[in-house]
C-alpha atoms as a PDB file:
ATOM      1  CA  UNK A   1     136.097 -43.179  61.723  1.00  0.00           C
ATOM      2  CA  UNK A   2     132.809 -45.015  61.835  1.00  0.00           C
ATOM      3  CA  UNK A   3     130.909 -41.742  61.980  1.00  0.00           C
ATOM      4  CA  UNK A   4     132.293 -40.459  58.825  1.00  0.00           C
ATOM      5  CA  UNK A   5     132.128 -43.499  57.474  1.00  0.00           C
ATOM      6  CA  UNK A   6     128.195 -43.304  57.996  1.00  0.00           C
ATOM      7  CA  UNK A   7     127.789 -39.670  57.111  1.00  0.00           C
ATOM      8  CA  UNK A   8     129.318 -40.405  53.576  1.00  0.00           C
ATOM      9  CA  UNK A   9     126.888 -43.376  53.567  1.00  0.00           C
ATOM     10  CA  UNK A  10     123.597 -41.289  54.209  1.00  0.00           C
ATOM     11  CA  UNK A  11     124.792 -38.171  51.749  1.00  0.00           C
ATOM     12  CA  UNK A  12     125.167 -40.773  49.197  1.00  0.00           C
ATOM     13  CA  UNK A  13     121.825 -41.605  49.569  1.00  0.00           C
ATOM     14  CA  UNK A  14     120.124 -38.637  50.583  1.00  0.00           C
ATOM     15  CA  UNK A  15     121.348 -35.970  48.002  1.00  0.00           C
ATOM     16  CA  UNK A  16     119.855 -38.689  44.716  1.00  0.00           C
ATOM     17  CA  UNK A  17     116.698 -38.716  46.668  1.00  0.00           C
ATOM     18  CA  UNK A  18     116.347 -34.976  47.235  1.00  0.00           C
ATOM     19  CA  UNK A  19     117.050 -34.709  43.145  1.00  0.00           C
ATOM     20  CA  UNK A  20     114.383 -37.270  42.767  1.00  0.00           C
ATOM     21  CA  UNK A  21     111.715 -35.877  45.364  1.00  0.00           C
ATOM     22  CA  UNK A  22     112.458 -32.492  43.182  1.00  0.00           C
ATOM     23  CA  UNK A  23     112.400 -33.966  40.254  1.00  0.00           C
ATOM     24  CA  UNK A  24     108.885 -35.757  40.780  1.00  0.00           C
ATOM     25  CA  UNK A  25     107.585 -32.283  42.337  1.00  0.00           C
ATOM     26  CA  UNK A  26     108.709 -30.483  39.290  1.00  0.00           C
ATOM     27  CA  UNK A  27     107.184 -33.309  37.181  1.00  0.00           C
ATOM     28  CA  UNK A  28     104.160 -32.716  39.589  1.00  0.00           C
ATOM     29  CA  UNK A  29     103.504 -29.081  38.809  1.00  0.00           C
ATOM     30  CA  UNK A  30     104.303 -29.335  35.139  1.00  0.00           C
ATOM     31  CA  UNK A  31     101.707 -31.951  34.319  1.00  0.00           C
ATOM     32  CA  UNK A  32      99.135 -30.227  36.464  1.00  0.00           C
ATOM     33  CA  UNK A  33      99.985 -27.040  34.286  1.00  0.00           C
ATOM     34  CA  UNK A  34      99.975 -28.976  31.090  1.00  0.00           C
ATOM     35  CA  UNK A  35      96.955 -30.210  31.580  1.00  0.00           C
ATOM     36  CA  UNK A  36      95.018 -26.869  32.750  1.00  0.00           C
ATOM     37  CA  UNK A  37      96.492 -25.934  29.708  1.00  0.00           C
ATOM     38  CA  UNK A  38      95.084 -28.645  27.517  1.00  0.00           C
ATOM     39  CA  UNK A  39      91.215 -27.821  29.144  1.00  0.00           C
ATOM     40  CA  UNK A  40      91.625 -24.796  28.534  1.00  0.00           C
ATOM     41  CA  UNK A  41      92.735 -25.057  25.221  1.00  0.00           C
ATOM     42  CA  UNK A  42      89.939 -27.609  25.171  1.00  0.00           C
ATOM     43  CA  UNK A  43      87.030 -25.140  26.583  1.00  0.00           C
ATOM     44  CA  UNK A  44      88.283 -22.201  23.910  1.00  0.00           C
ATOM     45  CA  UNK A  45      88.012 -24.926  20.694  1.00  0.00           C
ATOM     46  CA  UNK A  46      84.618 -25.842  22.230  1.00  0.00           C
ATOM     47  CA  UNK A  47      84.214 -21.877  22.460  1.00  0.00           C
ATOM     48  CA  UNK A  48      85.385 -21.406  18.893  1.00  0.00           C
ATOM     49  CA  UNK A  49      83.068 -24.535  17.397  1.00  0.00           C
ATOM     50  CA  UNK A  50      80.174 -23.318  19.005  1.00  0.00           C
ATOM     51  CA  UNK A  51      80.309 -19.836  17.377  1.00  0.00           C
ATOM     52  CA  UNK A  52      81.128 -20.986  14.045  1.00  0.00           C
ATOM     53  CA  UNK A  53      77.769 -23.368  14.015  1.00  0.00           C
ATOM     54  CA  UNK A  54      76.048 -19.917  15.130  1.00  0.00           C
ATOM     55  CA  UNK A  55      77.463 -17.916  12.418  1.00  0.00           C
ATOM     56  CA  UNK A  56      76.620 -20.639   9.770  1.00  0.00           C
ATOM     57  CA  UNK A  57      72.854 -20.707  11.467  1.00  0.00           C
ATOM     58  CA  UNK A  58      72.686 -17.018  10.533  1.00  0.00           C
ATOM     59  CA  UNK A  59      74.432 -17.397   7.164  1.00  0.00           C
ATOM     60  CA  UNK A  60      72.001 -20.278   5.803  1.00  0.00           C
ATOM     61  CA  UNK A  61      69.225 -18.005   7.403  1.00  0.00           C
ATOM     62  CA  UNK A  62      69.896 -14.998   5.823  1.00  0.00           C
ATOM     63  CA  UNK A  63      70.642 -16.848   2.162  1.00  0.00           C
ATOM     64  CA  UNK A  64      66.960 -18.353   2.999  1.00  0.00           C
ATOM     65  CA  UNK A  65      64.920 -15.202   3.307  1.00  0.00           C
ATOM     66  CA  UNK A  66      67.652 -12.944   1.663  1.00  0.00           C
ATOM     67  CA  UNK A  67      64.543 -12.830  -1.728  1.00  0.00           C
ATOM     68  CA  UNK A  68      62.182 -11.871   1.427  1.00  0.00           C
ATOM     69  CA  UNK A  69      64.014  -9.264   3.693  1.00  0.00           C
ATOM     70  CA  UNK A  70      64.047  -6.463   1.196  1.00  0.00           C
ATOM     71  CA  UNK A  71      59.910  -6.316   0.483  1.00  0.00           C
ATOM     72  CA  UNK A  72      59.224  -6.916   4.172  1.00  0.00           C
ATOM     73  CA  UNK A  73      61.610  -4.092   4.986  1.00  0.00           C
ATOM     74  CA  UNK A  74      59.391  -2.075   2.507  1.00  0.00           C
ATOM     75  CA  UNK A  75      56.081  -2.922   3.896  1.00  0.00           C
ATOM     76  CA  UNK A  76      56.878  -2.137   7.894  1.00  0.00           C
ATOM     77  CA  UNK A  77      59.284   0.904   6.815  1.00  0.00           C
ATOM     78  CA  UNK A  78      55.718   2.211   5.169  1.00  0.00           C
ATOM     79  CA  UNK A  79      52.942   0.840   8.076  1.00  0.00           C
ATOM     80  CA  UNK A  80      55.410   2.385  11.290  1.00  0.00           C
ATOM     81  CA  UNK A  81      57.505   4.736   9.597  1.00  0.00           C
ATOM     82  CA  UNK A  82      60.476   5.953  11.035  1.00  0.00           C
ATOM     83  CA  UNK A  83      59.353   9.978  11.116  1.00  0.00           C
ATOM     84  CA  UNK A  84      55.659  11.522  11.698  1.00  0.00           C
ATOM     85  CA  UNK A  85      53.618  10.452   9.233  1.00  0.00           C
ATOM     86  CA  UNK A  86      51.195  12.890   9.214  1.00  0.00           C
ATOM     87  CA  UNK A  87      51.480  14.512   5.923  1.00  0.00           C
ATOM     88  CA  UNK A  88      51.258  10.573   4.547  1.00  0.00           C
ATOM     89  CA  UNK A  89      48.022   9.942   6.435  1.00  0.00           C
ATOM     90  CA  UNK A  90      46.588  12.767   4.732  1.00  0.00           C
ATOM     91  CA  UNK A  91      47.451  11.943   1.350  1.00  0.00           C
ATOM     92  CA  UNK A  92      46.068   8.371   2.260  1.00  0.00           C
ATOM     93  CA  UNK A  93      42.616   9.798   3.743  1.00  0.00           C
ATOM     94  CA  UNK A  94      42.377  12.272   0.684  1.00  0.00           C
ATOM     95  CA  UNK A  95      42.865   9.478  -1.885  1.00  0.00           C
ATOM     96  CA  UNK A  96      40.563   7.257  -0.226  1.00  0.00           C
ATOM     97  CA  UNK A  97      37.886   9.954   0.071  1.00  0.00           C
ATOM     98  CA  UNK A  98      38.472  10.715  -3.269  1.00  0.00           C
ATOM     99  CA  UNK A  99      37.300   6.931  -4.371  1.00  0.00           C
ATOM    100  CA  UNK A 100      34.419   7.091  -1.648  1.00  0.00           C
ATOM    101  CA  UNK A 101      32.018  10.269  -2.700  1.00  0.00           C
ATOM    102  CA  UNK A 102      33.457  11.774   0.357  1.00  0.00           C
ATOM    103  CA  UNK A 103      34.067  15.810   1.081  1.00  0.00           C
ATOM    104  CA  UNK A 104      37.410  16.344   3.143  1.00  0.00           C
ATOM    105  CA  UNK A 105      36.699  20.223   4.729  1.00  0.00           C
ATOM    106  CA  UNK A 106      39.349  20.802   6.726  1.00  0.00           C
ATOM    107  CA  UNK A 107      42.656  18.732   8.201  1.00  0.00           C
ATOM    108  CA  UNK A 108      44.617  19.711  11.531  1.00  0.00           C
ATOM    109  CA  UNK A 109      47.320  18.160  12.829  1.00  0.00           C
ATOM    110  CA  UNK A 110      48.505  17.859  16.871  1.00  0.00           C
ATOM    111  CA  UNK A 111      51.556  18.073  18.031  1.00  0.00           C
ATOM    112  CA  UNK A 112      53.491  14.828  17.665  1.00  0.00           C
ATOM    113  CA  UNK A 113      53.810  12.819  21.446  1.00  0.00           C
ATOM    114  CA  UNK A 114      56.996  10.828  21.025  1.00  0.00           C
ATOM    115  CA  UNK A 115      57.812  10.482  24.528  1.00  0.00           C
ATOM    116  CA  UNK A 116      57.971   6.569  24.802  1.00  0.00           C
ATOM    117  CA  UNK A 117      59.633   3.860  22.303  1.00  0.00           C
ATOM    118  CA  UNK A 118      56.640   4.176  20.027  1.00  0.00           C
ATOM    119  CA  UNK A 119      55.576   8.042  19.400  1.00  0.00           C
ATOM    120  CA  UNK A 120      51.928   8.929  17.279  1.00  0.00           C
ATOM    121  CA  UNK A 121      50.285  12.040  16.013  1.00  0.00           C
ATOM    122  CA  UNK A 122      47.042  12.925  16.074  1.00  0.00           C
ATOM    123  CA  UNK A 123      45.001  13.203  12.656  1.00  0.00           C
ATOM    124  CA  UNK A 124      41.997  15.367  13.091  1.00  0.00           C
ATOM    125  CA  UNK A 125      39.546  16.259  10.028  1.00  0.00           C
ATOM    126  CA  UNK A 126      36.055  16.666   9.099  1.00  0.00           C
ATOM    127  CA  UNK A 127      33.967  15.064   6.165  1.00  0.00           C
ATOM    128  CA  UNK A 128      30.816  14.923   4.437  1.00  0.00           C
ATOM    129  CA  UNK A 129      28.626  12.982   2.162  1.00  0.00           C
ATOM    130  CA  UNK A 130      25.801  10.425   2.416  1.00  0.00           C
ATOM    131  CA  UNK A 131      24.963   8.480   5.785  1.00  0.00           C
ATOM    132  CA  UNK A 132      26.311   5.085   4.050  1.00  0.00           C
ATOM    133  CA  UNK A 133      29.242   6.084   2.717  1.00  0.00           C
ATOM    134  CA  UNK A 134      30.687   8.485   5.005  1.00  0.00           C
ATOM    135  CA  UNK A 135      30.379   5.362   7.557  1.00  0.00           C
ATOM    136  CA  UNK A 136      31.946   3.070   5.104  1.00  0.00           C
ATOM    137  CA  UNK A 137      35.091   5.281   4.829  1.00  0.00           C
ATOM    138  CA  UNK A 138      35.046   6.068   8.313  1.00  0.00           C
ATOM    139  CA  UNK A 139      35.675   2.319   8.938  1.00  0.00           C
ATOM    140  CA  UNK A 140      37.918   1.467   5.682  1.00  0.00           C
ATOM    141  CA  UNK A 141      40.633   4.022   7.592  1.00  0.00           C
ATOM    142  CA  UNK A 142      41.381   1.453   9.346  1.00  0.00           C
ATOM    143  CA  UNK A 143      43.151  -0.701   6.772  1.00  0.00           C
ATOM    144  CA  UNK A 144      45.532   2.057   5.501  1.00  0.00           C
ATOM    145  CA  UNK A 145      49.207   2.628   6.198  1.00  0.00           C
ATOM    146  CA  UNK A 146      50.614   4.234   8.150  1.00  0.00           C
ATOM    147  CA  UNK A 147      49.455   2.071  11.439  1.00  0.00           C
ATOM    148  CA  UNK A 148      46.300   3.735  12.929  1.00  0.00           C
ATOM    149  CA  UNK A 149      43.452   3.976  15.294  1.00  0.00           C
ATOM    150  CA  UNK A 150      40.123   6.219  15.575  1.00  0.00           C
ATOM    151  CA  UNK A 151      40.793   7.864  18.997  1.00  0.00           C
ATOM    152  CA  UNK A 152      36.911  10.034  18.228  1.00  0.00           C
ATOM    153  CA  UNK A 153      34.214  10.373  15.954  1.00  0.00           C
ATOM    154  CA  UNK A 154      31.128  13.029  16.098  1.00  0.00           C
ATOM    155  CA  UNK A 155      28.956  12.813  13.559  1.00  0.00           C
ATOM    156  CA  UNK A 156      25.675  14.404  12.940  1.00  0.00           C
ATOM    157  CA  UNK A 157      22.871  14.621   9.839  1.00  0.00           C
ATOM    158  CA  UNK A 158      20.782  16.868   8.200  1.00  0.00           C
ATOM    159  CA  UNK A 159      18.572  16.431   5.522  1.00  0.00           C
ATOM    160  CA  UNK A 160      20.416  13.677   3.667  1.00  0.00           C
ATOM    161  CA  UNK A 161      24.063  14.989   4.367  1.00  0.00           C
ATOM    162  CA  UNK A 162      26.126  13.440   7.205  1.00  0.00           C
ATOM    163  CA  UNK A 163      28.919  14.950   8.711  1.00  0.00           C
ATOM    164  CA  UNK A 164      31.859  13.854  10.788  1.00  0.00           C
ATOM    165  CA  UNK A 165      34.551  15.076  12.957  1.00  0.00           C
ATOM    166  CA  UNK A 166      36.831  12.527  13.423  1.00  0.00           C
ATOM    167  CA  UNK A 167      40.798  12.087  15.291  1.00  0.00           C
ATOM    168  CA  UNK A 168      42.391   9.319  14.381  1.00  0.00           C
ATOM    169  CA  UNK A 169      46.091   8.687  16.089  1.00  0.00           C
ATOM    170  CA  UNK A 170      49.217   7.992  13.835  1.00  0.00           C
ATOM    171  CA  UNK A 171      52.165   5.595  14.780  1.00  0.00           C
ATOM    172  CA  UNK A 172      55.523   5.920  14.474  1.00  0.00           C
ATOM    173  CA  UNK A 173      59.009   4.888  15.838  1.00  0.00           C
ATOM    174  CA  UNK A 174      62.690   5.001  15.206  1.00  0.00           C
ATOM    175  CA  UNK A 175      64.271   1.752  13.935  1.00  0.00           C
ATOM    176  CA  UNK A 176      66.729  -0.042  16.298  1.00  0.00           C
ATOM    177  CA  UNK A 177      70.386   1.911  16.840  1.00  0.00           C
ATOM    178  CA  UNK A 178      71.745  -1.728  18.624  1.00  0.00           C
ATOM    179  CA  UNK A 179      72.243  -4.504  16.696  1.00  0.00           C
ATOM    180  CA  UNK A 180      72.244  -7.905  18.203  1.00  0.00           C
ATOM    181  CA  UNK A 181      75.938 -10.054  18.944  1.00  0.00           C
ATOM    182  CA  UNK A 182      77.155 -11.431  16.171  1.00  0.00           C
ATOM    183  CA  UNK A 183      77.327 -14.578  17.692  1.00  0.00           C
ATOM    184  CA  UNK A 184      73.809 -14.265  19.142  1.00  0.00           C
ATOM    185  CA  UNK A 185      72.117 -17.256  17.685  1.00  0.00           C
ATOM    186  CA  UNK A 186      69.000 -16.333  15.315  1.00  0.00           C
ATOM    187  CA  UNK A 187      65.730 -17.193  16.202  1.00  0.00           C
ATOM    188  CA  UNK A 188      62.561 -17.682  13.367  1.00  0.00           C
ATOM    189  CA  UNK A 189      59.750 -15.532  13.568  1.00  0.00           C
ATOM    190  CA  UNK A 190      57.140 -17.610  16.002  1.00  0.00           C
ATOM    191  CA  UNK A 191      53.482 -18.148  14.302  1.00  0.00           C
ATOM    192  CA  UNK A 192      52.152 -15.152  16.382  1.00  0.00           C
ATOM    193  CA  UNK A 193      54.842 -12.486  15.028  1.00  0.00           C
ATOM    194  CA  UNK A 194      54.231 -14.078  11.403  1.00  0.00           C
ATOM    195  CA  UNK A 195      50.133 -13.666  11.783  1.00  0.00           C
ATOM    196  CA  UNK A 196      50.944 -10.263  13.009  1.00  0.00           C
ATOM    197  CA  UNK A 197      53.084  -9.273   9.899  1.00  0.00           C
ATOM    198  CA  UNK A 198      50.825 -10.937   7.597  1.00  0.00           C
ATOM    199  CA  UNK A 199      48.311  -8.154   8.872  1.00  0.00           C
ATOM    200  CA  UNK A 200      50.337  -5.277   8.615  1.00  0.00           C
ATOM    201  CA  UNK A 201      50.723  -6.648   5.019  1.00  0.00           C
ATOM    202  CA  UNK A 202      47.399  -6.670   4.239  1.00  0.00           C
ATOM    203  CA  UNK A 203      47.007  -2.513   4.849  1.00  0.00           C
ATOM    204  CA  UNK A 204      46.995  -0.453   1.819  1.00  0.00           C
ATOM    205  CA  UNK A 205      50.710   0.973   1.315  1.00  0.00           C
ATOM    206  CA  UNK A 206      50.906   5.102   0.485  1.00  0.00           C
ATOM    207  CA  UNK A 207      51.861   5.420  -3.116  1.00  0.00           C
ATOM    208  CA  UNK A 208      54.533   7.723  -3.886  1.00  0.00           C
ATOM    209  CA  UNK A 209      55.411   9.136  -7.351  1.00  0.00           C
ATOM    210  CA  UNK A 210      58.999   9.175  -8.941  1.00  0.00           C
ATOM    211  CA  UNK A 211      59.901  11.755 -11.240  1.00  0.00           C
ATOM    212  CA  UNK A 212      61.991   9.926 -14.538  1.00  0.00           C
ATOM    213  CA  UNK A 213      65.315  12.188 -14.550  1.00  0.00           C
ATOM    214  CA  UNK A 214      65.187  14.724 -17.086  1.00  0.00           C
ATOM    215  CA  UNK A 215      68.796  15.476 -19.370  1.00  0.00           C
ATOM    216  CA  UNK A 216      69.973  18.796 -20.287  1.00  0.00           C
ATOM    217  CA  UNK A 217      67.476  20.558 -22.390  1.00  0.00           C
ATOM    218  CA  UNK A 218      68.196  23.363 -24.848  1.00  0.00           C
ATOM    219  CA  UNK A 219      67.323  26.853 -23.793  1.00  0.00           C
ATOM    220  CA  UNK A 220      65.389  28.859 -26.417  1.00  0.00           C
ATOM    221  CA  UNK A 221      66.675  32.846 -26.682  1.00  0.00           C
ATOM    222  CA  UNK A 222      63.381  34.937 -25.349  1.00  0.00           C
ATOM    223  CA  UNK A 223      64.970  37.611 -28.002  1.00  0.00           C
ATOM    224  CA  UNK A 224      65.177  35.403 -31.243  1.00  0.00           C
END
């Protein structure tokens, strides 16, 4: 009688204090979860806040030099164009031996070498005119567009007529085909890249010619 009396006295007591230990484990677990939760929730604002001020960097960059992109597009699309150039180096050499009292005899062109990220023809000719200014425009090359060096020169004079046989080498190269992230932050060009650009600038860009479009024209009869 005692016994049970006892028994009923610990299951009284043990069975609240099995709810509570489960309800304080349960309690436990949830606010361990809820707060995992909240970091992580945390760590993805943080995430979030983060790429926004990268995205506005690049918008308030972009609206800065937006009046700038579009000519300095122009000028490095013309100094390393995207295809062999040849043909334009040419027309460049022609035009500036035109202006120079120099004689252009013959052109030949190489095959193009575009086997690493920056390919270049080479440019070979042969001119003549005076000592002075065949030397003159032999160095002024150097300052047109397309991008070039003076891999040889020969020259040679008789009587008062110099003559050279020059190969000069032609850059080129493809324009990127991967754009950076989108949440890659934007970095300014550094006083080295904007010396360098200010260079390229300063070469003297091919000139092309645009024909005006012409509108439907009248056809006279041949048997009027």
């Amino acid at each position: 009688m005692k016994k049970g009396l006892f028994g009923a006295s610990v299951s009284a007591i043990l069975v609240p204090s099995i709810y509570l230990l489960v309800s304080i484990i349960l309690f436990v677990f949830g606010a361990r979860t809820g707060i995992a939760k909240i970091s992580e929730q945390g760590s993805t604002l943080n995430d979030i806040r983060k790429t926004q001020g990268i995205l506005q960097q690049k918008e308030n960059l972009l609206r800065e030099i937006a009046t700038e992109v579009s000519s300095q597009v122009d000028v490095l699309a013309n100094v390393v164009p995207e295809k062999n150039p040849a043909l334009i180096m040419i027309s460049q050499i022609k035009n500036l031996a035109a202006v120079s009292g120099i004689t252009i005899t013959t052109f030949k062109i190489s095959a193009a070498n575009d086997a690493g990220n920056v390919s270049f023809v080479d440019v070979s000719f042969d001119a003549d005119g005076d000592l002075v200014s065949l030397v003159a425009f032999l160095k002024t090359i150097k300052t047109l567009a397309p991008l070039s060096t003076i891999d040889t020169v020969k020259m040679n004079q008789q009587g008062g007529v110099a003559s050279a046989n020059a190969r000069i080498r032609v850059y080129f190269a493809g324009y990127p085909t991967k754009l950076p992230s989108l949440t890659e932050a934007v970095n300014e060009l550094t006083g080295e890249e904007e010396g360098l650009f200010d260079t390229l600038s300063g070469l003297s860009l091919p000139t092309f010619t645009t024909l005006p479009p012409q509108g439907p024209s009248v056809r006279e009869s041949p048997f009027d």
